[in-house]
Protein backbone atom coordinates (compact mmCIF):
# COMPACT_ATOMS: atom_id res chain seq x y z
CA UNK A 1 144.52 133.79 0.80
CA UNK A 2 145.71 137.21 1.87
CA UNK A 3 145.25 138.39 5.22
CA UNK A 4 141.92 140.79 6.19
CA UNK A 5 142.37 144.01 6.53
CA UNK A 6 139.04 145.53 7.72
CA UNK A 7 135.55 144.29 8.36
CA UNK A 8 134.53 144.36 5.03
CA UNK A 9 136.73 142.20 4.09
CA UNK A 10 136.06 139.64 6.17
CA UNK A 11 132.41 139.81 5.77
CA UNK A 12 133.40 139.44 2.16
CA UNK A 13 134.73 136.13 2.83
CA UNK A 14 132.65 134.75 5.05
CA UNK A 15 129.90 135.90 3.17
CA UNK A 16 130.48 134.96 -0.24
CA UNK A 17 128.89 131.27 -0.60
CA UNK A 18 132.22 129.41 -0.91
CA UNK A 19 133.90 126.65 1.54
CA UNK A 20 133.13 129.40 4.82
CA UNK A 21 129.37 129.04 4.42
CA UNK A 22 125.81 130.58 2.55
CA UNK A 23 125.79 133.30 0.46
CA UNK A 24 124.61 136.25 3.18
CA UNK A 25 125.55 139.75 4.10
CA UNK A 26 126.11 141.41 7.34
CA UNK A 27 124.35 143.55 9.11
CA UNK A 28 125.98 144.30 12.38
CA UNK A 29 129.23 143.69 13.78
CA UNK A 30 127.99 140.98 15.79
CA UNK A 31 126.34 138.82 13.34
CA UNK A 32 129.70 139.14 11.57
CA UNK A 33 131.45 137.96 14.54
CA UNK A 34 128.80 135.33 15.23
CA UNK A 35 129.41 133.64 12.32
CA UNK A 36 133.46 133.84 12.29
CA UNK A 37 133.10 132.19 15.72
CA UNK A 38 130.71 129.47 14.01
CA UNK A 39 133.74 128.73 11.47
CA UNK A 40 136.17 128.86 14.46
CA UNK A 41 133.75 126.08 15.78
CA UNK A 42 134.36 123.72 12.84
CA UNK A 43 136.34 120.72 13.56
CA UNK A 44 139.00 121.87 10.89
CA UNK A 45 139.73 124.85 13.01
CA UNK A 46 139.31 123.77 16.87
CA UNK A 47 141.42 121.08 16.66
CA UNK A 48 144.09 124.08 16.07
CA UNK A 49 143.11 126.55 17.54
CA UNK A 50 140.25 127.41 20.53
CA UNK A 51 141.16 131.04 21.17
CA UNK A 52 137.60 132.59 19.72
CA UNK A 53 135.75 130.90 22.15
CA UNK A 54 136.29 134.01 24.11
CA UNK A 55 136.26 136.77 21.35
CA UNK A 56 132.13 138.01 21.76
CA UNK A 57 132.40 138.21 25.70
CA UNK A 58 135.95 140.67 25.06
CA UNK A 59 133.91 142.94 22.99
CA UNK A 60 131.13 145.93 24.18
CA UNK A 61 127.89 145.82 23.47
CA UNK A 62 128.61 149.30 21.38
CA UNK A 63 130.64 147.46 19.50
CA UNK A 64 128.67 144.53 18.30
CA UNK A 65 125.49 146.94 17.89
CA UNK A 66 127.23 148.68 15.14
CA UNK A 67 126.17 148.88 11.85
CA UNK A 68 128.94 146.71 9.52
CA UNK A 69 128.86 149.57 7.43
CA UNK A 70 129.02 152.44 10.10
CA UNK A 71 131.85 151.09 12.50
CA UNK A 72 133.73 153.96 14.04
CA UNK A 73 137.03 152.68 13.30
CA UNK A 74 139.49 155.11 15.51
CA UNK A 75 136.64 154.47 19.25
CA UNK A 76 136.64 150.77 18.12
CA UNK A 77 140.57 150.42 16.86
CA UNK A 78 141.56 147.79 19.40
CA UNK A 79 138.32 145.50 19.16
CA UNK A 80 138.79 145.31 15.51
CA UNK A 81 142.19 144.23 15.93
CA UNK A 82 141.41 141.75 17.70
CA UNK A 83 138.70 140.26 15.34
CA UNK A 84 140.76 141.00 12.24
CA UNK A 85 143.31 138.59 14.24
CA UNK A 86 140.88 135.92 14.68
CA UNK A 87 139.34 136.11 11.42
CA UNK A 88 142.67 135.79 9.70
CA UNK A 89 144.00 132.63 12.05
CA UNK A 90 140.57 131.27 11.33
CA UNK A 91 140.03 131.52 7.63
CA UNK A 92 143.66 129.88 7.47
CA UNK A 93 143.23 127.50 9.03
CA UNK A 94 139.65 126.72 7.46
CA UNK A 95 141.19 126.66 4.31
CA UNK A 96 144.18 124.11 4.93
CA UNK A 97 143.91 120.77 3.85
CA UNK A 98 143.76 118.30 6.26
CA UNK A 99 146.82 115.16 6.70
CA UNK A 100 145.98 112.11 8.39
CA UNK A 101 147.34 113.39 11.10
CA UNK A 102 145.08 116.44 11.77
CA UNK A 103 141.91 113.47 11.16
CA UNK A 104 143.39 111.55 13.98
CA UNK A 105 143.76 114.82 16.53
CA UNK A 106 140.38 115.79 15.21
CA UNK A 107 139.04 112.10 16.39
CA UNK A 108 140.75 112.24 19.17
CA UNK A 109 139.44 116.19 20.08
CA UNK A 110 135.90 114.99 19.64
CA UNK A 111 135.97 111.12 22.00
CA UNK A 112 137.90 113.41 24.69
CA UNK A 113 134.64 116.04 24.42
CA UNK A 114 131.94 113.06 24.70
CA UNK A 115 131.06 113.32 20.84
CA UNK A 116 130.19 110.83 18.30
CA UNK A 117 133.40 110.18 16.18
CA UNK A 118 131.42 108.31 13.18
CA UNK A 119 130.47 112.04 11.42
């Protein structure tokens, strides 16, 4: 897959239905964001990377109020950098296929958080 560009685009894949979740649109910045930090939450991805768990507190309330459709892109520039950054480590990663060795580390991740390893 090709890297995001703008918003759109990543609502585009995260909304489409495929591997990334339902078929829904967007809204607001924020649901956008809610649900690229939901993917970021899959095992897939935290085993290889945590660095969204932080992305919705780094970004105004201005920001995440916008309309998808209506973001000022020049008052907002370096916010959306940021997300286009995360969306574009996340979706890659979401989309890899995993080796035996990324199962084990994903085991492993989960007994060293307390959760069930059986899923």
């Amino acid at each position: 897959m090709s890297k995001c560009e703008n918003l759109d685009e990543i609502a585009d894949v995260l909304g489409d239905g495929g591997p990334h979740g339902p078929d829904e649109s967007f809204e607001t910045v924020e649901q956008l964001v809610d649900a690229l930090v939901d993917l970021g939450n899959t095992d897939k991805v935290f085993v290889r990377h945590d660095d969204h768990l932080g992305l919705k507190s780094g970004l105004s309330e201005a920001f995440l109020a916008s309309p998808l459709d209506e973001v000022d892109e020049e008052k907002f520039e370096e916010e959306i950098k940021e997300v286009l950054a995360q969306a574009n480590t996340i979706i890659a990663l979401s989309e890899r296929h995993l080796s035996d060795d990324d199962l084990e580390e994903i085991r492993e991740d989960r007994e060293s958080r307390g959760e069930d390893t059986d899923d």
